[in-house]
C-alpha atoms as a PDB file:
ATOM      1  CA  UNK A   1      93.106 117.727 106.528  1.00  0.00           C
ATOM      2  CA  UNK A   2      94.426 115.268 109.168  1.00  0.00           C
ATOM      3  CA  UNK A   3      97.754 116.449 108.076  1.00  0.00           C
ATOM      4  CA  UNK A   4      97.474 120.112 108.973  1.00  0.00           C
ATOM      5  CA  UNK A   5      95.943 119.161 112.212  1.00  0.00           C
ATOM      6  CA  UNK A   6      98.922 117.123 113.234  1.00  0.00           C
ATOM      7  CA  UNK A   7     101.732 119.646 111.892  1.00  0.00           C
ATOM      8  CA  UNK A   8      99.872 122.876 113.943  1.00  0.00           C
ATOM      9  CA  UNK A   9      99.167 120.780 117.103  1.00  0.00           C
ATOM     10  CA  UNK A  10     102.952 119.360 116.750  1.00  0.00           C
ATOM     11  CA  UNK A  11     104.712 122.888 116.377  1.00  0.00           C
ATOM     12  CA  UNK A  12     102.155 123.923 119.647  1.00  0.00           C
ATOM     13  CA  UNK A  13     103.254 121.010 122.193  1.00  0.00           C
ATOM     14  CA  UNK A  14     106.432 119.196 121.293  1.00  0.00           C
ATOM     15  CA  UNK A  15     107.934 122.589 119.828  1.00  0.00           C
ATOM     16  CA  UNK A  16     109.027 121.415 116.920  1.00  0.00           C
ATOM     17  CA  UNK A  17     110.620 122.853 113.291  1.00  0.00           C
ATOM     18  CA  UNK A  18     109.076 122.212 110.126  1.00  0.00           C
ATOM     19  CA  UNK A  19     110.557 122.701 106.937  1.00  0.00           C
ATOM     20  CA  UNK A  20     108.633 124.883 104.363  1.00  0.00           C
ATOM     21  CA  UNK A  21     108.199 122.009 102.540  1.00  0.00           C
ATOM     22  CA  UNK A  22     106.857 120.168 105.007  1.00  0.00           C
ATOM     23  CA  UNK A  23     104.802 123.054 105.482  1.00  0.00           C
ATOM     24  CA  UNK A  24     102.580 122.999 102.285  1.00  0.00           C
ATOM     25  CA  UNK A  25     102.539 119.440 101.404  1.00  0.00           C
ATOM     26  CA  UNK A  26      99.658 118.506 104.047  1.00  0.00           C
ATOM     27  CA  UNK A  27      97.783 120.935 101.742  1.00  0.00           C
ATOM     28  CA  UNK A  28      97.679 118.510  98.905  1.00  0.00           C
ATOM     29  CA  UNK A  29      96.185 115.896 101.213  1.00  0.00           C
ATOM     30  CA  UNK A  30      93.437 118.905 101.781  1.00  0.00           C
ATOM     31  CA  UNK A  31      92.985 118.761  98.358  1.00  0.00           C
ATOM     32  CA  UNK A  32      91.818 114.315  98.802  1.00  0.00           C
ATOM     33  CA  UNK A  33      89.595 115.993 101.761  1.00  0.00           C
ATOM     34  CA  UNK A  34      88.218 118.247  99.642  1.00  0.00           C
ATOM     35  CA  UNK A  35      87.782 116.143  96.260  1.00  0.00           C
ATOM     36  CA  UNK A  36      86.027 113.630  98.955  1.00  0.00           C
ATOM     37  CA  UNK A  37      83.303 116.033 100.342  1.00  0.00           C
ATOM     38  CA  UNK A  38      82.519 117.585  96.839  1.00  0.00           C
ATOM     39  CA  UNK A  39      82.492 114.018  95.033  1.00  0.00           C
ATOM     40  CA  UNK A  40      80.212 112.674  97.900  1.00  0.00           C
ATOM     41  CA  UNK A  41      78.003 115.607  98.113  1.00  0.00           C
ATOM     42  CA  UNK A  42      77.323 115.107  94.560  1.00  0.00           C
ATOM     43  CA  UNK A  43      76.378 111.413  94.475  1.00  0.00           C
ATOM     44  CA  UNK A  44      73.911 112.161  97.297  1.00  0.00           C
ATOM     45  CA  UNK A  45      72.540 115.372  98.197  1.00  0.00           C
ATOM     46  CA  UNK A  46      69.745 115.703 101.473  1.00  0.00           C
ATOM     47  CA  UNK A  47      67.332 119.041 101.632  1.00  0.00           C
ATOM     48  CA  UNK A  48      68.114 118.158 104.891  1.00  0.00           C
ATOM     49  CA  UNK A  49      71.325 118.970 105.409  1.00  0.00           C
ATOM     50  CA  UNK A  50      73.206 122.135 106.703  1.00  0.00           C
ATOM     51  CA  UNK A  51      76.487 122.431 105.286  1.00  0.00           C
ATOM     52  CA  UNK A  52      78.123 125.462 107.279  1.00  0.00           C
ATOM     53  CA  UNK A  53      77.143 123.541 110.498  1.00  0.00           C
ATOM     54  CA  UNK A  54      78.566 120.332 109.119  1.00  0.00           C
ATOM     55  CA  UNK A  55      82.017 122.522 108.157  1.00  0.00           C
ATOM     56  CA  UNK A  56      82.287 123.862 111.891  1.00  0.00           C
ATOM     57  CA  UNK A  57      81.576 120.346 113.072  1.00  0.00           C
ATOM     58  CA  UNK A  58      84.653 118.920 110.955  1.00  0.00           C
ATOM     59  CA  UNK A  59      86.699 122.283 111.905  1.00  0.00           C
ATOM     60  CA  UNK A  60      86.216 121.413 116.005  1.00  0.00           C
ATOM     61  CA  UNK A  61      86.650 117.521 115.683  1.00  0.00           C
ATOM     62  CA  UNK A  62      89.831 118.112 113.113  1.00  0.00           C
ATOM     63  CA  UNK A  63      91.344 120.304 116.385  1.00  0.00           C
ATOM     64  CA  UNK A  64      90.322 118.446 118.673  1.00  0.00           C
ATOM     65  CA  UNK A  65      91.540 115.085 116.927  1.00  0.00           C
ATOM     66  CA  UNK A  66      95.401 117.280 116.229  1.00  0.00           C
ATOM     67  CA  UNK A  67      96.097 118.063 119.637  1.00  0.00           C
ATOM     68  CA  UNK A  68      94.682 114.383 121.211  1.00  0.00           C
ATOM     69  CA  UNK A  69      97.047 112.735 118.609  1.00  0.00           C
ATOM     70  CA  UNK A  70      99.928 114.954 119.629  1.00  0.00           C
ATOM     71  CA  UNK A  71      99.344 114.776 123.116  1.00  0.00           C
ATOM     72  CA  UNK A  72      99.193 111.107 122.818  1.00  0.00           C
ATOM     73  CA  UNK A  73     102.904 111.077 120.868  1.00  0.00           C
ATOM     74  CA  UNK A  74     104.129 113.344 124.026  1.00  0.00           C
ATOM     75  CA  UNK A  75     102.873 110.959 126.394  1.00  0.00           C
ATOM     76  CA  UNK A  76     104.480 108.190 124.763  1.00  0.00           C
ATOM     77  CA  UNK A  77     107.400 109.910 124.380  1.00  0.00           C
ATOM     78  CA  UNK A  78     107.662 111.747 127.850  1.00  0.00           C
ATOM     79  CA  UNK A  79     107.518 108.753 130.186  1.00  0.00           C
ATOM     80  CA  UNK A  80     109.276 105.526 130.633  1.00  0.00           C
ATOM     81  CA  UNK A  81     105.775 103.401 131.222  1.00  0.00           C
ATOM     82  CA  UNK A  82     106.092 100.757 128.197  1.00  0.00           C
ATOM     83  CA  UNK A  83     103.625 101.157 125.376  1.00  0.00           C
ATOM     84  CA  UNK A  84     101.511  98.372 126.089  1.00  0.00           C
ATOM     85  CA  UNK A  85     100.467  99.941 129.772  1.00  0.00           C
ATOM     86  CA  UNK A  86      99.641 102.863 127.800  1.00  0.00           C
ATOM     87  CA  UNK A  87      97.613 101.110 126.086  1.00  0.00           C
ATOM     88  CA  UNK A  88      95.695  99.558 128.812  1.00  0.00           C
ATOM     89  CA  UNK A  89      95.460 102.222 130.595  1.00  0.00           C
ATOM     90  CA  UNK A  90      93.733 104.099 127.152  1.00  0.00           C
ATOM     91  CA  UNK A  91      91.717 100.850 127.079  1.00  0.00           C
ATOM     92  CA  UNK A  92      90.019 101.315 129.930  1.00  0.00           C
ATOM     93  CA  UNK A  93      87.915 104.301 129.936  1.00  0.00           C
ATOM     94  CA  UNK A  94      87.206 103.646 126.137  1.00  0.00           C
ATOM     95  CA  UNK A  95      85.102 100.017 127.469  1.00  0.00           C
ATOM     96  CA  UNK A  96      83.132 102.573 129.450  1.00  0.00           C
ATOM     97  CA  UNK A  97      82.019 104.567 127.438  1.00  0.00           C
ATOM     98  CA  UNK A  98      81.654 102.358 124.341  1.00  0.00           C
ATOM     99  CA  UNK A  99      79.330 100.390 127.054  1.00  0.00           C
ATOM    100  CA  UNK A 100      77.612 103.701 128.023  1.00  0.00           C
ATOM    101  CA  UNK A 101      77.043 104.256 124.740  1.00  0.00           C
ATOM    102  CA  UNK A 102      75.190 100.875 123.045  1.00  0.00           C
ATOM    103  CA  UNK A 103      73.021 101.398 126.824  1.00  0.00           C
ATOM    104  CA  UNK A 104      71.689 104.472 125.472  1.00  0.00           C
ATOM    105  CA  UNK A 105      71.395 103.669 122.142  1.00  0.00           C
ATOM    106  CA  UNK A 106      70.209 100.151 122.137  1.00  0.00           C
ATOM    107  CA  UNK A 107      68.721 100.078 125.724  1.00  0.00           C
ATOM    108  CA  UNK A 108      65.511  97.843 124.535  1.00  0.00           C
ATOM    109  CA  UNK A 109      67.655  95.458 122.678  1.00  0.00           C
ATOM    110  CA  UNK A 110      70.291  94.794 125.659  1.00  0.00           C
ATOM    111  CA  UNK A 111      67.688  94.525 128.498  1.00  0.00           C
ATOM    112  CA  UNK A 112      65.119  92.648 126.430  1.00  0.00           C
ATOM    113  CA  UNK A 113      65.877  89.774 128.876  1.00  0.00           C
ATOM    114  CA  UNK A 114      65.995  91.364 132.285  1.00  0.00           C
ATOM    115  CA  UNK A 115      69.028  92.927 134.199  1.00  0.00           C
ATOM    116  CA  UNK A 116      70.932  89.516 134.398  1.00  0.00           C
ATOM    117  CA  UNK A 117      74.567  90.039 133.489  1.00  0.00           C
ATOM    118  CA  UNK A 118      74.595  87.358 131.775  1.00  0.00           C
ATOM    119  CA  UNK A 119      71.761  88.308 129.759  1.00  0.00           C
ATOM    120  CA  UNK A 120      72.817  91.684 128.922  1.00  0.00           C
ATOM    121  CA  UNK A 121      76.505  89.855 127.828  1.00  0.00           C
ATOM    122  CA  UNK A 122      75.109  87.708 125.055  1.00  0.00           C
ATOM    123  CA  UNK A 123      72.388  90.211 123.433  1.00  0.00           C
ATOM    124  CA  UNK A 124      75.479  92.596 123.340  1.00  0.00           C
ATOM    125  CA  UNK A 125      77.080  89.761 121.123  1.00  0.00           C
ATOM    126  CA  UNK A 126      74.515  88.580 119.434  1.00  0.00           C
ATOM    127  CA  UNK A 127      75.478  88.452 115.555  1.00  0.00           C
ATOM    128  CA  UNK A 128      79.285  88.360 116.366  1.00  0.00           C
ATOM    129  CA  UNK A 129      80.015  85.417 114.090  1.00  0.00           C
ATOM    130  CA  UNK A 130      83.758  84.524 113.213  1.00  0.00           C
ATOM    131  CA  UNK A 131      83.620  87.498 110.259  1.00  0.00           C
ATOM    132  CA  UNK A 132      82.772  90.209 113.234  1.00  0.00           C
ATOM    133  CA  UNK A 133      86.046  88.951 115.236  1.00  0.00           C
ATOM    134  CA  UNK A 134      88.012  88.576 112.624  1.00  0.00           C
ATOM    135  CA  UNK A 135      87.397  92.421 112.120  1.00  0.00           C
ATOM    136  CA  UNK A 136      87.346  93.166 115.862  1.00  0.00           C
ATOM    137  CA  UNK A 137      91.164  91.349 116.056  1.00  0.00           C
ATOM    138  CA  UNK A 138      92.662  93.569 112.620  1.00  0.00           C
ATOM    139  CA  UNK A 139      91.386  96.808 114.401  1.00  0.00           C
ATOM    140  CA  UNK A 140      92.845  95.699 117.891  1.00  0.00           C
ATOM    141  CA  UNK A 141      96.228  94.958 115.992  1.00  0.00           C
ATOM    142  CA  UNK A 142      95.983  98.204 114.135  1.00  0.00           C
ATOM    143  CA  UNK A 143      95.794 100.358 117.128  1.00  0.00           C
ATOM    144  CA  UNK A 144      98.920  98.331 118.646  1.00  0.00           C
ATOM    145  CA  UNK A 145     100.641  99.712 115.533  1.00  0.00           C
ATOM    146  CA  UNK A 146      99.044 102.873 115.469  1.00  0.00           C
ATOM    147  CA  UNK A 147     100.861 103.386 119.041  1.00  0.00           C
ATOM    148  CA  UNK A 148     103.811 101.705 117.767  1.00  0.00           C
ATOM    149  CA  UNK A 149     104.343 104.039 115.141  1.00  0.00           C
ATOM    150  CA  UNK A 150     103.662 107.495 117.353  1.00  0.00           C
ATOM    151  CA  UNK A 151     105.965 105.809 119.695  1.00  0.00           C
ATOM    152  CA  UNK A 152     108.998 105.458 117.467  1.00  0.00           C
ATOM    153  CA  UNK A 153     108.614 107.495 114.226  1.00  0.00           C
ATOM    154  CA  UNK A 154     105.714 110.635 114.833  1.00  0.00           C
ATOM    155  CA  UNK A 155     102.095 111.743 114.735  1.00  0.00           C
ATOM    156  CA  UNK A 156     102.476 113.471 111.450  1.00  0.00           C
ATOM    157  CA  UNK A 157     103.717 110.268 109.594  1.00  0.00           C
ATOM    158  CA  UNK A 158     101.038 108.119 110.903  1.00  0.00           C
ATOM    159  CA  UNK A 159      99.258 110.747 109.575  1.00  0.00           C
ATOM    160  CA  UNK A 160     100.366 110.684 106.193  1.00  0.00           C
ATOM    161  CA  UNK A 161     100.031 106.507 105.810  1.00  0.00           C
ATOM    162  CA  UNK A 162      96.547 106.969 107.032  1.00  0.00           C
ATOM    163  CA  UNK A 163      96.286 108.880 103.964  1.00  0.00           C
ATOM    164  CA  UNK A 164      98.373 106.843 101.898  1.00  0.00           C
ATOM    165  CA  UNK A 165      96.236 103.603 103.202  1.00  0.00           C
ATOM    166  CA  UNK A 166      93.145 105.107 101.737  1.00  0.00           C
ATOM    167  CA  UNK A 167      94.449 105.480  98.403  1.00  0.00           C
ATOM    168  CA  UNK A 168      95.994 102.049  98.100  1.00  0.00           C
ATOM    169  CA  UNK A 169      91.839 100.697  99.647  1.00  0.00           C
ATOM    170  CA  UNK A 170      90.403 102.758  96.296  1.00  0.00           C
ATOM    171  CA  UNK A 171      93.141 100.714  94.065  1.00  0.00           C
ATOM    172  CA  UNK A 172      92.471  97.266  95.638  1.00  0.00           C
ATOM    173  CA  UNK A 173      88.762  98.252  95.608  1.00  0.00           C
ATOM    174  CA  UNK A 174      88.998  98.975  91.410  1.00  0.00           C
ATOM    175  CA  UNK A 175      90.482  95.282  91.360  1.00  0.00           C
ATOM    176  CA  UNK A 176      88.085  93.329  93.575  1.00  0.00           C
ATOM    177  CA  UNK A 177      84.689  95.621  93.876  1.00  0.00           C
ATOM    178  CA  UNK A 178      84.514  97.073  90.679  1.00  0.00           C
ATOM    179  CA  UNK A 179      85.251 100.744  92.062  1.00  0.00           C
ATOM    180  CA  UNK A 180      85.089 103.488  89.531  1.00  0.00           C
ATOM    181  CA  UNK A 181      86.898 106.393  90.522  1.00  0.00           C
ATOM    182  CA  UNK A 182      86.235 109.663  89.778  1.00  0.00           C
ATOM    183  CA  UNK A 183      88.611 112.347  88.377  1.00  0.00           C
ATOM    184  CA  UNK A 184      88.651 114.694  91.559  1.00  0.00           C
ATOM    185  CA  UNK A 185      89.463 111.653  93.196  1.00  0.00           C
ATOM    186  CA  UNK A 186      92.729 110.859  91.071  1.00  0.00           C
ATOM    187  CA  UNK A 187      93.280 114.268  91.732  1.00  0.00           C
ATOM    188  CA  UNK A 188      93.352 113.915  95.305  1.00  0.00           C
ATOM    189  CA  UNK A 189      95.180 110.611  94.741  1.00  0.00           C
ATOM    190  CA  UNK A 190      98.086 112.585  93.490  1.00  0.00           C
ATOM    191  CA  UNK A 191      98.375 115.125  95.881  1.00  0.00           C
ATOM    192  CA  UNK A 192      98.538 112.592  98.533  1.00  0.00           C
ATOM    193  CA  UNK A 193     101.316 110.827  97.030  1.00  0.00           C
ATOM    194  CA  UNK A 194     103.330 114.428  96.034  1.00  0.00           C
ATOM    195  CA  UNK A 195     102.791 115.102  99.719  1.00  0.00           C
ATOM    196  CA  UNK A 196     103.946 111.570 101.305  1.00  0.00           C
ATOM    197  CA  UNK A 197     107.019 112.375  98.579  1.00  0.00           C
ATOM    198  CA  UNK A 198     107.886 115.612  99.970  1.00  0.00           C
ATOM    199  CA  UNK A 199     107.520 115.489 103.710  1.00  0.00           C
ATOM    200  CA  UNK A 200     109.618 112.071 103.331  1.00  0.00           C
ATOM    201  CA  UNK A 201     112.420 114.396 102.145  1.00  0.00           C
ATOM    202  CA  UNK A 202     112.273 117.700 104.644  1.00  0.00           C
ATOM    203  CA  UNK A 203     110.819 115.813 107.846  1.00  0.00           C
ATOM    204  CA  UNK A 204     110.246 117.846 110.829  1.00  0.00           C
ATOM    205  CA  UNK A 205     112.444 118.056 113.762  1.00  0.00           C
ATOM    206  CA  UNK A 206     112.163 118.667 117.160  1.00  0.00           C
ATOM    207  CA  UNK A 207     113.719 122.071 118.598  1.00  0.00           C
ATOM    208  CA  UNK A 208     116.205 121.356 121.249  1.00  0.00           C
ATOM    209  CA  UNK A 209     117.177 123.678 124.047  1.00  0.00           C
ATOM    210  CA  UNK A 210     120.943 124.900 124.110  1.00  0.00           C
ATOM    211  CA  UNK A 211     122.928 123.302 127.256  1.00  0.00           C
ATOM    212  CA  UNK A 212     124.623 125.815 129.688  1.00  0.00           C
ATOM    213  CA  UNK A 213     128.551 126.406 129.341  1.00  0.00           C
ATOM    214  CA  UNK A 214     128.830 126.564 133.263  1.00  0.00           C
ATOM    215  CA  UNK A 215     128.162 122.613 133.061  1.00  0.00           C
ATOM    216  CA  UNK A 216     130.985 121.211 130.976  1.00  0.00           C
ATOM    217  CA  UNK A 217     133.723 123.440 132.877  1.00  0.00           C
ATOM    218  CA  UNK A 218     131.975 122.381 136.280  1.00  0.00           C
ATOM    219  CA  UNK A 219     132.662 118.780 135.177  1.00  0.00           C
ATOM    220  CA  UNK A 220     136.083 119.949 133.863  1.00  0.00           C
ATOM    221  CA  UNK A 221     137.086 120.691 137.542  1.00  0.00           C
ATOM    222  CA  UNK A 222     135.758 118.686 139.813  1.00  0.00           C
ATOM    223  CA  UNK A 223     138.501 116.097 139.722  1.00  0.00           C
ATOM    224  CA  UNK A 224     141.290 118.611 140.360  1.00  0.00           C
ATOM    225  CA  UNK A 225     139.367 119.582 143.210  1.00  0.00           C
ATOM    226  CA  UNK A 226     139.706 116.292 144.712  1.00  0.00           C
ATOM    227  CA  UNK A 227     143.078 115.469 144.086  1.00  0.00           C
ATOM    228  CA  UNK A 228     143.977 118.946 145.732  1.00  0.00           C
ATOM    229  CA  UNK A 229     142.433 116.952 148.534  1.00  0.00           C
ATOM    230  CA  UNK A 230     143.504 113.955 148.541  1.00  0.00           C
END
């Protein structure tokens, strides 16, 4: 589903061409969405649950999620600030409101000890052992390449490896947890790999406006003009 996001939000703001191949392969990495949802429905079901306001939920945050990653790709793209401003600069806002956030959520657990600073600091780390920053570090690295990869290839490929990175997790997760998968999920499996296949072959490209003809002939005779006066 990320797929489809990417390739509607891409044709939108960067104008660009797909290929009708290009076209329906996201729809086989729908299909891994899909084979998800109904496998995990299955292996736990709540009474509780609404499932026509959980699809609109995933419909909004699957547009919303497009056009911020292609948005991000045309900011990376349409400026010469380096990528690693960028990503300060993105850094930034998301401290504040990741520290807005565990406020409202864990307010007792933060200000247990008073408003000291200090305080506040280390019950906001407590638990961060070597395992916790060792995680912290591999998701700071990833979203270097993340940008890295917007930056230089497109939104639609990182796309597509995100995809591709969950089905090689399941196979190293049959070899070291014991993961059983299901058939729907080989199914999916397969589409995501027919899809990685075929937009690797007919990859989009960006639309290109046509330069003048005035321009090349104004260049053309500008240095007769000035030998005329000379």
């Amino acid at each position: 589903m990320s797929n489809e996001r990417e390739k509607a939000a891409a044709a939108a703001v960067l104008s660009s061409t797909l290929a009708p191949t290009t076209t329906v392969s996201p729809f086989s990495n729908l299909t891994t969405t899909l084979t998800t949802v109904v496998t995990t429905a299955s292996l736990a079901s709540s009474k509780t649950e609404n499932s026509v306001l959980g699809f609109i939920a995933v419909l909004i945050a699957c547009v919303l999620s497009g056009f911020a990653g292609i948005y991000f790709e045309k900011i990376l793209k349409g400026s010469n600030v380096s990528i690693w401003i960028r990503n300060i600069q993105l850094a930034f806002p998301s401290i504040f409101f990741a520290f807005l956030f565990a406020s409202v959520k864990d307010n007792s657990s933060l200000y247990q000890d008073g408003p000291n600073p200090i305080e506040i600091w280390n019950n906001m780390l407590q638990g961060f052992d070597w395992a916790v920053w060792v995680t912290v570090a591999i998701n700071a690295f990833g979203g270097l390449v993340v940008a890295v990869v917007i930056k230089y290839a497109d939104n639609i490929l990182k796309a597509f490896a995100t995809s591709l990175a969950i089905v090689l997790n399941c196979i190293a997760a049959y070899f070291l947890f014991n993961f059983r998968p299901s058939i729907l999920f080989l199914v999916g499996a397969s589409g995501v790999i027919a899809a990685v296949f075929a937009y690797s072959m007919y990859p989009y490209k960006a639309s290109h406006q046509a330069l003048p003809t005035d321009a090349p002939k104004e260049v053309e005779l500008q240095p007769v003009v000035e030998s005329s006066k000379s």
